[in-house]
N, C-alpha and C. Protein backbone atom coordinates (compact mmCIF):
# COMPACT_ATOMS: atom_id res chain seq x y z
N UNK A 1 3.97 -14.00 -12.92
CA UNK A 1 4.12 -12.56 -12.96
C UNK A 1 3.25 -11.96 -11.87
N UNK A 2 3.95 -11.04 -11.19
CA UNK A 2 3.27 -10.56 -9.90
C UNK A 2 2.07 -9.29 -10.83
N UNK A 3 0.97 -9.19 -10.23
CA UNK A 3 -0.06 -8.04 -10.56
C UNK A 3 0.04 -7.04 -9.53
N UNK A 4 0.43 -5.10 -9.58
CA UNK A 4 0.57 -4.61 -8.76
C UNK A 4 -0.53 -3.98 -9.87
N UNK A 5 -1.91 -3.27 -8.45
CA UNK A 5 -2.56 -2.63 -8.75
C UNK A 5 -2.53 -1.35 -8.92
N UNK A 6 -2.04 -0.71 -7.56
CA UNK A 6 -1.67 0.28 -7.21
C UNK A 6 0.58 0.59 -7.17
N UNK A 7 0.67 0.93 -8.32
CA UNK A 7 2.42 1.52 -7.88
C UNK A 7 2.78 2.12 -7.46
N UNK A 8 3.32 2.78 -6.09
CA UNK A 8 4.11 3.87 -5.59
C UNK A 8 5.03 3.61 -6.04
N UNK A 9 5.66 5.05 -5.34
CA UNK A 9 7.05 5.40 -5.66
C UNK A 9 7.87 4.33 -4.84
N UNK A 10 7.70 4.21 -3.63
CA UNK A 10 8.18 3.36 -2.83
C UNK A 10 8.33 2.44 -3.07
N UNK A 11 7.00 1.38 -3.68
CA UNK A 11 7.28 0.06 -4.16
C UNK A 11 8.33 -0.28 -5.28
N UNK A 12 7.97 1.18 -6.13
CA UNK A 12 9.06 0.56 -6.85
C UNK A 12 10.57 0.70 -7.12
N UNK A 13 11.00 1.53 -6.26
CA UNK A 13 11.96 1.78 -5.59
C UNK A 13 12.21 0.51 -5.30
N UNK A 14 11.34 -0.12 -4.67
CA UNK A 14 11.65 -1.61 -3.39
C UNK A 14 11.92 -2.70 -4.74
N UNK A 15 11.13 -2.50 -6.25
CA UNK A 15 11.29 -4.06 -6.38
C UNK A 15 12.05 -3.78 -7.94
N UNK A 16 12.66 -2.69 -7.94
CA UNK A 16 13.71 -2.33 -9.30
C UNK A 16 14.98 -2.66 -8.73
N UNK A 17 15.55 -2.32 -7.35
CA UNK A 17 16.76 -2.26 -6.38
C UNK A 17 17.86 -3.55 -7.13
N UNK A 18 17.05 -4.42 -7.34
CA UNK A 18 18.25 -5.89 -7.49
C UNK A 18 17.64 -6.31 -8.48
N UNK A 19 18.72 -6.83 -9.61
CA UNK A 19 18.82 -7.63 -10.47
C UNK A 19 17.70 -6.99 -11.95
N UNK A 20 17.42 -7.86 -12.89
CA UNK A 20 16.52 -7.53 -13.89
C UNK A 20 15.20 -7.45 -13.42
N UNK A 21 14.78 -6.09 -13.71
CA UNK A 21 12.71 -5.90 -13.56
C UNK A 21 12.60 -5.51 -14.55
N UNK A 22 11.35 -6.46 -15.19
CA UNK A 22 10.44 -5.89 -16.45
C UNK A 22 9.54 -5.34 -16.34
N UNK A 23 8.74 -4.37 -16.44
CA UNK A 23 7.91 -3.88 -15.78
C UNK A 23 6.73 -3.91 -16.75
N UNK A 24 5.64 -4.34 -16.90
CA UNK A 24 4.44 -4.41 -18.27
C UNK A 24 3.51 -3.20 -17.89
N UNK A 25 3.33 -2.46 -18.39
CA UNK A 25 2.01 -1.57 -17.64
C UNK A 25 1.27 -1.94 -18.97
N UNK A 26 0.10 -2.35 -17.93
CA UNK A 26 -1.10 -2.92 -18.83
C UNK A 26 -2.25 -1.99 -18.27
N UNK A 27 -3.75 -2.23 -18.83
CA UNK A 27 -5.11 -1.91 -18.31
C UNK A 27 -6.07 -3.60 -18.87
N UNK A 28 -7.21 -3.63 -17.84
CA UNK A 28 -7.96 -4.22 -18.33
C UNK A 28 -8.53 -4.08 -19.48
N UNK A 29 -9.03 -2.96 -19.86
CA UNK A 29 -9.62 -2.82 -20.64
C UNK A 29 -8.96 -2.38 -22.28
N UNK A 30 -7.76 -2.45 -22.38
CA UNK A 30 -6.95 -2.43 -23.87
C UNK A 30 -6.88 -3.92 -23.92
N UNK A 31 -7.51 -3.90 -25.48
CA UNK A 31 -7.43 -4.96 -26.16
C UNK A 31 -5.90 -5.28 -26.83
N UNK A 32 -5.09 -4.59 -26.56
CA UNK A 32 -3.79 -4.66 -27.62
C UNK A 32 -2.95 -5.29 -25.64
N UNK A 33 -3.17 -5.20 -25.20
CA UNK A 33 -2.87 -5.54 -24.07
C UNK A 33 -3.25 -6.95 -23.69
N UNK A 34 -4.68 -7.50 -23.97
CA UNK A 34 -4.92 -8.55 -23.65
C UNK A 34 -4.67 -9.24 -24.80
N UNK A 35 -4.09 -8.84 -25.88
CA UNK A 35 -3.64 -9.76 -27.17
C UNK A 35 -2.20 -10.39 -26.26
N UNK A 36 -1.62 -9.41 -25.54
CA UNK A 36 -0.38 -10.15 -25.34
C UNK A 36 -0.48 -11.29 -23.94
N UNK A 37 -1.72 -11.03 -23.04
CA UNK A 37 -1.82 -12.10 -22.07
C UNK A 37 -1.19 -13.66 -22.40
N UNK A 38 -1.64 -14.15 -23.32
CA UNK A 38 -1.33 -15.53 -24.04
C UNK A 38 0.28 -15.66 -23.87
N UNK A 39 1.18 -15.00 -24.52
CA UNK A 39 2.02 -14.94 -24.44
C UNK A 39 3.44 -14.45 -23.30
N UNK A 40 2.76 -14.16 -22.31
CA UNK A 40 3.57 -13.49 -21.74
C UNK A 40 4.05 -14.53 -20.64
N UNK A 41 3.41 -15.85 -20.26
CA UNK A 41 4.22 -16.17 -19.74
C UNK A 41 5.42 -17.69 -20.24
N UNK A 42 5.12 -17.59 -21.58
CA UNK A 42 6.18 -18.34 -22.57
C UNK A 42 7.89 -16.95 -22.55
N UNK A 43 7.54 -15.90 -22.21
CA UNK A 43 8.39 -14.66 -22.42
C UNK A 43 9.16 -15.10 -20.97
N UNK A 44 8.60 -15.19 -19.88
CA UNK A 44 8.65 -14.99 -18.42
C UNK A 44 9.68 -16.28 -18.64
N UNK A 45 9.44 -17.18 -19.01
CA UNK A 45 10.42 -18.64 -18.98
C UNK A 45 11.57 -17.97 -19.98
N UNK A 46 11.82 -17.58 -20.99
CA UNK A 46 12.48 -17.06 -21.79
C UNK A 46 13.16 -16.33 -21.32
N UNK A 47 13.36 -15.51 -20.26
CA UNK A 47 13.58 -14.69 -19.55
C UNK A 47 14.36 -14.73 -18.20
N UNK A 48 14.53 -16.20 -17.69
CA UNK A 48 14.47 -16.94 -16.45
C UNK A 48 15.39 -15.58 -15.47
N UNK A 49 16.02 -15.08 -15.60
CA UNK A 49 17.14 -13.87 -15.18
C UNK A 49 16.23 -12.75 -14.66
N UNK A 50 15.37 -12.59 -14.96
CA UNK A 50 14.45 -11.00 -14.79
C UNK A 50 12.93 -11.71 -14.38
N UNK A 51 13.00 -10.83 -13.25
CA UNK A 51 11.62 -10.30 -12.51
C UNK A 51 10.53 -9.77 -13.40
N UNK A 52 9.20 -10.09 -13.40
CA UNK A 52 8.21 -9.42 -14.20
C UNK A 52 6.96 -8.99 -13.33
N UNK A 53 6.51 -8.04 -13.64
CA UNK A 53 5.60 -7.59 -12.86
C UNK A 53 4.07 -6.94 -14.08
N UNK A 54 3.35 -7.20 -14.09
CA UNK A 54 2.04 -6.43 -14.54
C UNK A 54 1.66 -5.11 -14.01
N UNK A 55 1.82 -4.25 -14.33
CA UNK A 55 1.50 -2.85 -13.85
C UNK A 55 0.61 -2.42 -14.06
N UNK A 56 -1.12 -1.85 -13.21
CA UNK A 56 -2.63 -1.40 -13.49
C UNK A 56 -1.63 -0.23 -13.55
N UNK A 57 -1.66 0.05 -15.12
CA UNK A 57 -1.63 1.70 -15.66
C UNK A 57 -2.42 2.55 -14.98
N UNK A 58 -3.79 2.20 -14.68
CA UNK A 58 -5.15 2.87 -14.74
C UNK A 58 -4.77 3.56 -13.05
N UNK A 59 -4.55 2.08 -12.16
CA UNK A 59 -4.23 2.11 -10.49
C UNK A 59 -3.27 2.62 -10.22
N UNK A 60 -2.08 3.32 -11.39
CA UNK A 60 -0.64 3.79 -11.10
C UNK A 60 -0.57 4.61 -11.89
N UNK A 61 -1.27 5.77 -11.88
CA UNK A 61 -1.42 6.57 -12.55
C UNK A 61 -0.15 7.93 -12.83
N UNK A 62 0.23 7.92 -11.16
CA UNK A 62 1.38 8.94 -11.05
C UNK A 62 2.47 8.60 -11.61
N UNK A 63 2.91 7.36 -11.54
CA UNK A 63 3.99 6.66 -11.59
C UNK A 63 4.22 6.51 -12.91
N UNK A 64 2.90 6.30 -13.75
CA UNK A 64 2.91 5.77 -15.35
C UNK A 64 3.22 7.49 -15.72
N UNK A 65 2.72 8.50 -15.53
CA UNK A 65 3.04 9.90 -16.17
C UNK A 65 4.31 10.07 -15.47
N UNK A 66 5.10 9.81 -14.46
CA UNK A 66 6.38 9.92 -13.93
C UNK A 66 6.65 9.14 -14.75
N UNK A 67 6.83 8.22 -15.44
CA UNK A 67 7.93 7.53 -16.34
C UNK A 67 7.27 7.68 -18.14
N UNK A 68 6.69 8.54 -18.14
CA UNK A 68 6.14 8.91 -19.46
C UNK A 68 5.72 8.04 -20.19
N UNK A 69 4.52 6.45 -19.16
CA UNK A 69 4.14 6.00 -20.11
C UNK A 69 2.79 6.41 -20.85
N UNK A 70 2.62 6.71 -22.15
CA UNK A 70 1.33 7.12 -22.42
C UNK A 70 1.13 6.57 -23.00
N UNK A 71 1.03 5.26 -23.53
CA UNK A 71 0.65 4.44 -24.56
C UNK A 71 1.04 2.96 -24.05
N UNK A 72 -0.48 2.27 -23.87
CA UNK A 72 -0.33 0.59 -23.70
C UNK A 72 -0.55 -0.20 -24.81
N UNK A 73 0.00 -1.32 -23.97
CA UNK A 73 0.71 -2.13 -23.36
C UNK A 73 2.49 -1.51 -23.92
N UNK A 74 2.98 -0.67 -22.49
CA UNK A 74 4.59 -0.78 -22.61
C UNK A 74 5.50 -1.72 -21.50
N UNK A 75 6.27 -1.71 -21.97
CA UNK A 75 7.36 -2.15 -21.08
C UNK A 75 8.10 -0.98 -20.63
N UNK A 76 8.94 -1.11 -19.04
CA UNK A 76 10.44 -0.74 -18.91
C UNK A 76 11.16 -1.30 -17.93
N UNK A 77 12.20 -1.66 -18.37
CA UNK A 77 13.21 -2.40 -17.70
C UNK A 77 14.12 -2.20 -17.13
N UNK A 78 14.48 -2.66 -15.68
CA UNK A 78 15.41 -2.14 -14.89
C UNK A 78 16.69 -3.24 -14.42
N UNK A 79 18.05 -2.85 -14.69
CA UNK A 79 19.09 -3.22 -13.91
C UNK A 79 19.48 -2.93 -12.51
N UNK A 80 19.33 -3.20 -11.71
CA UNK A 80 19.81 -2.75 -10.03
C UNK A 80 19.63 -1.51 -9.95
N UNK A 81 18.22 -1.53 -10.24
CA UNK A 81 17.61 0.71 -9.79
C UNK A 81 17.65 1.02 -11.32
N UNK A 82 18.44 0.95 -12.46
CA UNK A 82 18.81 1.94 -12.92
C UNK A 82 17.82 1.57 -14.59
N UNK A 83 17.08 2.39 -15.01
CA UNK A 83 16.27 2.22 -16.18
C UNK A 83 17.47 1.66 -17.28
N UNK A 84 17.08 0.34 -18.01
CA UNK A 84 18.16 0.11 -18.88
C UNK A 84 17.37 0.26 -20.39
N UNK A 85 16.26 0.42 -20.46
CA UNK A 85 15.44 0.13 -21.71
C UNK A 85 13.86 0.53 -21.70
N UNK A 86 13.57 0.50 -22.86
CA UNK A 86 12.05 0.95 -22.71
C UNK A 86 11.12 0.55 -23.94
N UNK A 87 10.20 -0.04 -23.89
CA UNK A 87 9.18 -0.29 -25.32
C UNK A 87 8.12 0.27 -24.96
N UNK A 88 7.92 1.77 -25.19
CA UNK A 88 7.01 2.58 -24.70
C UNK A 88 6.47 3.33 -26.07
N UNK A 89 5.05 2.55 -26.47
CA UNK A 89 4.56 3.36 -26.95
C UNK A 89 3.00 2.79 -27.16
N UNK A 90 1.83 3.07 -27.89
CA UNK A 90 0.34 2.37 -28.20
C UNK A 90 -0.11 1.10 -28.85
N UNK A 91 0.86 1.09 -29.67
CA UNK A 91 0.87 0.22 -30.43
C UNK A 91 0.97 -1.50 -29.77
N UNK A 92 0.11 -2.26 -30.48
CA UNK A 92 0.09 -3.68 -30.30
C UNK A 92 1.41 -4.30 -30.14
N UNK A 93 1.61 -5.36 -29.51
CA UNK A 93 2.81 -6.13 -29.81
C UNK A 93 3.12 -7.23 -29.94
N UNK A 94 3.74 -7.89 -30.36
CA UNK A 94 4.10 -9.40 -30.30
C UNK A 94 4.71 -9.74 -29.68
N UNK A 95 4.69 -11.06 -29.52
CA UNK A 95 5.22 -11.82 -28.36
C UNK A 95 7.27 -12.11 -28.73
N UNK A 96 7.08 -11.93 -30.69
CA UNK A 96 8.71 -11.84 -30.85
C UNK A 96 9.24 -10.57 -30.68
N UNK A 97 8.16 -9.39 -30.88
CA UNK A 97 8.70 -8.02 -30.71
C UNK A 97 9.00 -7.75 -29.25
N UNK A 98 8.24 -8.11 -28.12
CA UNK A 98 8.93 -7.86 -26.86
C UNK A 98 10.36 -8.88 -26.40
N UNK A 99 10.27 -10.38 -26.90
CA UNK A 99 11.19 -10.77 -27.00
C UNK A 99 12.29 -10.55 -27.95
N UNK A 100 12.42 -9.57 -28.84
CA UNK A 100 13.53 -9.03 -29.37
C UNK A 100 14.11 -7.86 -28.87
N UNK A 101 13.17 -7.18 -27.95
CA UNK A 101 13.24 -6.12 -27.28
C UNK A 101 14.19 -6.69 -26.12
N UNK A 102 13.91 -7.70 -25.53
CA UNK A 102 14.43 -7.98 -24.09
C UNK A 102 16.19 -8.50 -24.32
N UNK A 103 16.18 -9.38 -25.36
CA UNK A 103 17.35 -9.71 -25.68
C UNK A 103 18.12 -8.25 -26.19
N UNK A 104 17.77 -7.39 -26.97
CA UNK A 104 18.65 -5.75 -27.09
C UNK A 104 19.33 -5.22 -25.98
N UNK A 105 18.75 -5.86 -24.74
CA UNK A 105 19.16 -5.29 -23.86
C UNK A 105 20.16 -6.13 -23.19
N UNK A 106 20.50 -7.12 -23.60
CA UNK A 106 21.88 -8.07 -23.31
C UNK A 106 23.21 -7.65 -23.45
C-alpha cells in the first residue's frame, strides 16, 4: 500500500483515473486506525483488482474536508474517477467490516 502524505487535488485526480482505488485516510496518532494496520494487508491480497493507498488525514487536510471525511480510519473508493462507495465515519473497524464493505461494492 502506497503512503501519500500530503494529497492534492491533482494527485488524486492522477491516481483515481483507472481502475479500482481504495483510498484509507488514516493519522498516526488514532488508535482505531492503528488497530487496523495488522490487517490491512491480508485485505490488499483479498482485493488483488484495486489499488490501495494510505491517506495522512492530518497532511491532506483540504482534500479530507473536500470529501467530508471527518471521522478515522475511513475509506473511499473509486471506479475510473468516479466515487463508487464510502465507509466514512469514527468508529473502529474490522478487518471483516471493511472487507464486507469492499465486496458491496461488486
Amino acid at each position: 500500500m502506497e503512503e501519500i502524505k500530503e494529497l492534492t487535488q491533482d494527485k488524486l485526480d492522477e491516481i483515481i483515473k483507472n481502475g479500482r482505488t481504495v483510498l484509507e485516510f488514516s493519522a498516526a496518532w488514532c488508535p482505531d486506525c492503528r488497530f487496523l494496520d495488522p490487517f490491512m494487508p491480508q485485505i490488499e491480497k483479498d482485493f488483488p483488482n484495486a489499488k490501495f493507498y494510505k491517506i495522512d488525514r492530518d497532511g491532506s487536510i483540504d482534500i479530507a474536508k473536500k470529501l467530508n471525511i471527518m471521522g478515522i480510519p475511513s475509506f473511499v473508493v473509486y471506479q475510473d474517477g468516479q466515487e463508487i462507495g464510502r465507509l466514512v465515519n469514527k468508529d473502529r473497524k474490522t478487518k471483516q467490516q471493511v472487507e464486507d464493505f469492499l465486496r458491496s461494492l461488486d
